[in-house]
N, C-alpha and C. Protein backbone atom coordinates (compact mmCIF):
# COMPACT_ATOMS: atom_id res chain seq x y z
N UNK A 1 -27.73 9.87 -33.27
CA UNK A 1 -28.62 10.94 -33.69
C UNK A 1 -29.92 10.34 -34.16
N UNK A 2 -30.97 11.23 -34.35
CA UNK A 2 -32.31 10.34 -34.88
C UNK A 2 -32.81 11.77 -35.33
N UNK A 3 -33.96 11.86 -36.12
CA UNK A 3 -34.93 12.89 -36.95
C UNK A 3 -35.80 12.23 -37.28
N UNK A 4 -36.42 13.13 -38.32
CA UNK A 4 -37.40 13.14 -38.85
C UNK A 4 -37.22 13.59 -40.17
N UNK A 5 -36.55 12.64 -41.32
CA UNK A 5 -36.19 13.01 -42.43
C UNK A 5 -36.36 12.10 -43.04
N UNK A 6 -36.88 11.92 -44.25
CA UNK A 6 -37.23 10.55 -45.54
C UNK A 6 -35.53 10.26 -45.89
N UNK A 7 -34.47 11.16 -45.79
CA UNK A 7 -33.26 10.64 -46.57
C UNK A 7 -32.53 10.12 -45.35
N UNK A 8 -32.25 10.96 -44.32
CA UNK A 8 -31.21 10.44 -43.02
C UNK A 8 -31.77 9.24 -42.69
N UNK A 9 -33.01 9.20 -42.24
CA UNK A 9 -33.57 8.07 -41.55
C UNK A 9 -33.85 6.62 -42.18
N UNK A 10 -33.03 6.68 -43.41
CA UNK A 10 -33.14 5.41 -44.14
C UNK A 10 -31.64 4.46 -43.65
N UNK A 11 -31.02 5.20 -42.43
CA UNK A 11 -30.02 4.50 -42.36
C UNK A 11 -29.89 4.38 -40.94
N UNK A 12 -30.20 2.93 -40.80
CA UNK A 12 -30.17 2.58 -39.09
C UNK A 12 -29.07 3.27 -38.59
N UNK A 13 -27.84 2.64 -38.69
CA UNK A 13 -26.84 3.40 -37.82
C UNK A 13 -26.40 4.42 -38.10
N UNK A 14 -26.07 5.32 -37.11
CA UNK A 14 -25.10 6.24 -37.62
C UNK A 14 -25.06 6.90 -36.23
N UNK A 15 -23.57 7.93 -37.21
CA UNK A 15 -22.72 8.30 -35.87
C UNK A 15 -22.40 9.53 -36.60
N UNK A 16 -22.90 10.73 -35.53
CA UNK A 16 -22.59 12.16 -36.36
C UNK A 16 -21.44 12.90 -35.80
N UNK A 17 -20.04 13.64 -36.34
CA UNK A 17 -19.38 14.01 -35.56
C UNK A 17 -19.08 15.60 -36.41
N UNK A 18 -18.63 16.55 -35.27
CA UNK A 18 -18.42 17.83 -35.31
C UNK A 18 -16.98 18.02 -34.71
N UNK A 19 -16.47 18.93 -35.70
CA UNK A 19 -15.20 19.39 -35.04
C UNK A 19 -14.84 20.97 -35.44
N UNK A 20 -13.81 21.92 -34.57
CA UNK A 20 -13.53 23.09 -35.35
C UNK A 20 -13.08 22.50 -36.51
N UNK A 21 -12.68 23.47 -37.22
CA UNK A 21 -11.67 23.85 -38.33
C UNK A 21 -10.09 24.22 -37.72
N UNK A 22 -9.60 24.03 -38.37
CA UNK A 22 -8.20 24.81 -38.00
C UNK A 22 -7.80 25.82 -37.53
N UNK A 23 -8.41 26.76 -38.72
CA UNK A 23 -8.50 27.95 -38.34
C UNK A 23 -9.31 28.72 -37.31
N UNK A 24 -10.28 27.60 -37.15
CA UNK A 24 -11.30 28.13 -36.05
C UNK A 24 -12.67 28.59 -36.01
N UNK A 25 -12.55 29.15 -37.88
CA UNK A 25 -13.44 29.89 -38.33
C UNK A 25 -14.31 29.32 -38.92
N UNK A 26 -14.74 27.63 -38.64
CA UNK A 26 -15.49 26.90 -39.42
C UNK A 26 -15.89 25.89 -38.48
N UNK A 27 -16.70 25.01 -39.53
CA UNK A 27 -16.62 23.62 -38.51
C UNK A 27 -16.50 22.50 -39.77
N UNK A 28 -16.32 21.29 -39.22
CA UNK A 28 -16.49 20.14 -40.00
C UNK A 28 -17.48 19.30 -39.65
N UNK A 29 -18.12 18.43 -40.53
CA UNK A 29 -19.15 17.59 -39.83
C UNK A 29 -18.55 16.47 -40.80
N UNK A 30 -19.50 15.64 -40.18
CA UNK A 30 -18.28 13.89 -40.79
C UNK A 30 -19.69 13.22 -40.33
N UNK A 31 -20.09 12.58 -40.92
CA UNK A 31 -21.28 11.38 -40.69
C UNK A 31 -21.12 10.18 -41.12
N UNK A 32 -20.93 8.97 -40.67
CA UNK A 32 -20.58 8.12 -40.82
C UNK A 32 -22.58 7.21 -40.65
N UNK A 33 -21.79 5.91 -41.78
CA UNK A 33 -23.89 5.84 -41.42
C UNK A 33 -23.63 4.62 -42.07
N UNK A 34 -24.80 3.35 -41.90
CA UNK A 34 -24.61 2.33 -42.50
C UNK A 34 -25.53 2.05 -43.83
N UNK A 35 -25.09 1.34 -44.75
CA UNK A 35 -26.20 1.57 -46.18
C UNK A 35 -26.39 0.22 -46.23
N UNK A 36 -27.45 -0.52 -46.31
CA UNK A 36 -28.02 -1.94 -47.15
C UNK A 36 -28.47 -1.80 -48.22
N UNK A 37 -27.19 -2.74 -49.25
CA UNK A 37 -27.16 -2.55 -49.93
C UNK A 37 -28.13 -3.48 -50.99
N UNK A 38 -28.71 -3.15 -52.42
CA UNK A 38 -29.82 -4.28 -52.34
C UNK A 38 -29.32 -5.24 -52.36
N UNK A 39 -28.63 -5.99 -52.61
CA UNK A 39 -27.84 -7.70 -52.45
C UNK A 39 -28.01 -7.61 -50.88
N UNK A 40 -28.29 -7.19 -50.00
CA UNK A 40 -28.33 -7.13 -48.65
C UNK A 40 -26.85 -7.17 -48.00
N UNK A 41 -25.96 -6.50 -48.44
CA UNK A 41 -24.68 -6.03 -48.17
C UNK A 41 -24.82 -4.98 -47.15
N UNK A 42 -24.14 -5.03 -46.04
CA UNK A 42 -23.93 -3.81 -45.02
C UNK A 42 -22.90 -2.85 -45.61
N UNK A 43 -22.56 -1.58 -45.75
CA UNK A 43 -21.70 -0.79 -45.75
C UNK A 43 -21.46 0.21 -44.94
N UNK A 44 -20.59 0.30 -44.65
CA UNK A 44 -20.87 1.75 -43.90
C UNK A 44 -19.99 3.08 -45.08
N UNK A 45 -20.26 4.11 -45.09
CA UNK A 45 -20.51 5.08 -45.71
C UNK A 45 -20.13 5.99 -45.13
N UNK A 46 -19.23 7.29 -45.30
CA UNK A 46 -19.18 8.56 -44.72
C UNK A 46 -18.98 9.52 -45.49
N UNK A 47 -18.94 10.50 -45.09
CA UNK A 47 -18.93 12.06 -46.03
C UNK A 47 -18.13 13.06 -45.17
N UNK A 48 -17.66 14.51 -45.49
CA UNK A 48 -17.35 15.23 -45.08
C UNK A 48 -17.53 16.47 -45.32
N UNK A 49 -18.46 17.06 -44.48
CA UNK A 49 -19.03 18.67 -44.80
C UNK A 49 -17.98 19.42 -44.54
N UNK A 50 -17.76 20.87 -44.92
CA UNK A 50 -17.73 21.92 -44.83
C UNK A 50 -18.57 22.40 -44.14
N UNK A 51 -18.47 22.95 -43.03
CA UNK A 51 -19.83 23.89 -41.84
C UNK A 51 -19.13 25.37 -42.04
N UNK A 52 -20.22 26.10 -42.20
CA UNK A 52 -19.76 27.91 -42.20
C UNK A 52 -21.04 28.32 -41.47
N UNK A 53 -20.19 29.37 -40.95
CA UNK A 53 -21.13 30.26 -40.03
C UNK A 53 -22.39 31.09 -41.30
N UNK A 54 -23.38 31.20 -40.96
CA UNK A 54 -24.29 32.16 -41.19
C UNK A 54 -24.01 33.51 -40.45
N UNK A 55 -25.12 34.43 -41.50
CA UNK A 55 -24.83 35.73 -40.88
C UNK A 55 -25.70 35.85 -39.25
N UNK A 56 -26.82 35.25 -39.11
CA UNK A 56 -27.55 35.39 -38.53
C UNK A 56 -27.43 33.94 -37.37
N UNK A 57 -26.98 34.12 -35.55
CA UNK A 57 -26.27 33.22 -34.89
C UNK A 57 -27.07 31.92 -34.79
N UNK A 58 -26.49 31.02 -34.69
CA UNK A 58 -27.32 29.49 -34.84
C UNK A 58 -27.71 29.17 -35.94
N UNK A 59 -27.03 29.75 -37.45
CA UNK A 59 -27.42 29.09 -38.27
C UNK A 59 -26.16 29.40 -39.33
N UNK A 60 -25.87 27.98 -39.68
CA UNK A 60 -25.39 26.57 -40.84
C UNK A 60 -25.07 26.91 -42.27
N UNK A 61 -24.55 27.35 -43.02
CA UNK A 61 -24.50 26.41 -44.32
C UNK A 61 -23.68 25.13 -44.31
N UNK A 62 -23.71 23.85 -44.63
CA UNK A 62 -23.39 22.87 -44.97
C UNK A 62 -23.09 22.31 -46.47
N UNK A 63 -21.60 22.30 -46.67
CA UNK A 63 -21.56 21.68 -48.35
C UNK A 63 -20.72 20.32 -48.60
N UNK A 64 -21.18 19.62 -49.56
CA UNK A 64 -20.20 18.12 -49.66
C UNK A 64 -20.46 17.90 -50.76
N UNK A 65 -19.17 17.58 -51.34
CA UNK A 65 -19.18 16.61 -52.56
C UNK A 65 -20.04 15.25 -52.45
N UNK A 66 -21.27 14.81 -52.70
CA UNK A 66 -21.62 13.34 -52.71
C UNK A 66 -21.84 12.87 -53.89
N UNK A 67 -21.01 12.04 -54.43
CA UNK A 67 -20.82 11.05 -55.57
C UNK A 67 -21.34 11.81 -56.59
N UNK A 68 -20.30 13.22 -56.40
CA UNK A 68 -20.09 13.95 -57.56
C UNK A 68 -20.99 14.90 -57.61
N UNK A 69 -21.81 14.53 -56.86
CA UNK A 69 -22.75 16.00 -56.79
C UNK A 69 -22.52 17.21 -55.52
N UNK A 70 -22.31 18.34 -55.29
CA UNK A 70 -22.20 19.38 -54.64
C UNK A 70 -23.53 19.41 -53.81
N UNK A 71 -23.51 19.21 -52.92
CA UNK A 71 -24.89 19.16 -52.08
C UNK A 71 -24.92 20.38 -50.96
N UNK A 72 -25.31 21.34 -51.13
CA UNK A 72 -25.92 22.86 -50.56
C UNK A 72 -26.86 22.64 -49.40
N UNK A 73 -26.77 22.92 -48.24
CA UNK A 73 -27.96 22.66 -47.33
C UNK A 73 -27.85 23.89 -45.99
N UNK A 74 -28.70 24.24 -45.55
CA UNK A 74 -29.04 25.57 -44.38
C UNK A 74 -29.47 24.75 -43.35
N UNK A 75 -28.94 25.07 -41.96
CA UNK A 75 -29.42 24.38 -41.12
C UNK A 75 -29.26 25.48 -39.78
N UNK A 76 -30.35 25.23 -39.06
CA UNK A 76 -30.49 26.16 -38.09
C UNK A 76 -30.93 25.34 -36.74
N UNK A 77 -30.17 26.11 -35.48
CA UNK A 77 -30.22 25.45 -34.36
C UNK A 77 -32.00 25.63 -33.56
N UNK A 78 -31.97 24.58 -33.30
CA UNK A 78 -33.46 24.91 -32.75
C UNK A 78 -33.63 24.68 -31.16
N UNK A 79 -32.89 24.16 -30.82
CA UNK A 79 -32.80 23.60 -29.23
C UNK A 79 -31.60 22.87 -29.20
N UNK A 80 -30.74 23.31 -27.81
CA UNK A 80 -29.91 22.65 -27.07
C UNK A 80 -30.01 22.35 -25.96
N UNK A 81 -29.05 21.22 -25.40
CA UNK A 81 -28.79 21.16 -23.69
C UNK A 81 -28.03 22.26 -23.39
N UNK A 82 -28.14 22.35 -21.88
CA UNK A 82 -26.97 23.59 -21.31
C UNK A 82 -25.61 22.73 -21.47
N UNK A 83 -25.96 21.42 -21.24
CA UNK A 83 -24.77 20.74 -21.01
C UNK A 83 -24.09 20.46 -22.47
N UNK A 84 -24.78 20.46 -23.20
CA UNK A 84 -24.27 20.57 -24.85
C UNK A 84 -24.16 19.09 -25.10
N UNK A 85 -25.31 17.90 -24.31
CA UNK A 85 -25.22 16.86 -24.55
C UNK A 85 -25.75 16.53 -25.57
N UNK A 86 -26.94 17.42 -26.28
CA UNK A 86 -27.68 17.09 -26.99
C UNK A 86 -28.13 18.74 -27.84
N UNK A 87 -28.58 18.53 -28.99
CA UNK A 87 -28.73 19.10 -30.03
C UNK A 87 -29.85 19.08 -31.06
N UNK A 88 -30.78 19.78 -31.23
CA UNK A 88 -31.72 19.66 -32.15
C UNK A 88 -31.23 20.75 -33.26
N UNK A 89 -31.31 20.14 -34.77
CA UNK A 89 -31.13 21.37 -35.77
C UNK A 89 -32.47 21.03 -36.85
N UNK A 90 -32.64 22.13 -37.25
CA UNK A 90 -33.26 22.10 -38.41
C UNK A 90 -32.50 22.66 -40.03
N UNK A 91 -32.86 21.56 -41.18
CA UNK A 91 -32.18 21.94 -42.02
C UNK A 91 -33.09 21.95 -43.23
N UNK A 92 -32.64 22.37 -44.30
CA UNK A 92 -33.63 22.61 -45.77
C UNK A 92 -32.12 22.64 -46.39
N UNK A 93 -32.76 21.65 -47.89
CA UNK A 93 -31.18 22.38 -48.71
C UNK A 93 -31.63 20.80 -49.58
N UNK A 94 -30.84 21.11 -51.21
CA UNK A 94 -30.79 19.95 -52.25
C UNK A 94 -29.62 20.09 -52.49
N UNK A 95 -29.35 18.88 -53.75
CA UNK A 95 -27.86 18.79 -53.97
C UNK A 95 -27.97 19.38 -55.17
């Protein structure tokens, strides 16, 4: 994945993944990403959203526990492939 964000883009690697929910009625997102650490330690790092539908189609709420903080974020689809290879979203949201 790549953007245009001061917080995502501080982390060379990463690997974004989407899945249903169980029930069907959701999604999960899982981001896995690498952190340098200041001792110049590699880590890699992941999280696990909660994805819910909005009322309005192509758009997101996103929530995660990160190191204790509840992090709230809206994200809305802005462009896809037909082939669903690729994905542009836009998001706004603090913790």
């Amino acid at each position: 994945a790549c953007g245009a964000n001061v917080a995502y883009d501080q982390f060379p690697s990463q690997n974004q993944l989407f899945y249903p929910s169980a029930k069907g009625d959701s999604m999960w997102y899982d981001p896995v990403f690498r952190v340098e650490t200041i001792d110049g330690r590699n880590v890699w790092c992941k999280r696990h959203y909660r994805v819910r539908n909005e009322k309005v189609p192509g758009t997101f709420r996103f929530s995660v526990l990160d190191n204790g903080v509840t992090s709230d974020e809206f994200w809305t689809i802005v462009d896809v492939a037909e082939d669903l290879s690729w994905i542009v979203f836009h998001y706004a949201g603090a913790a």
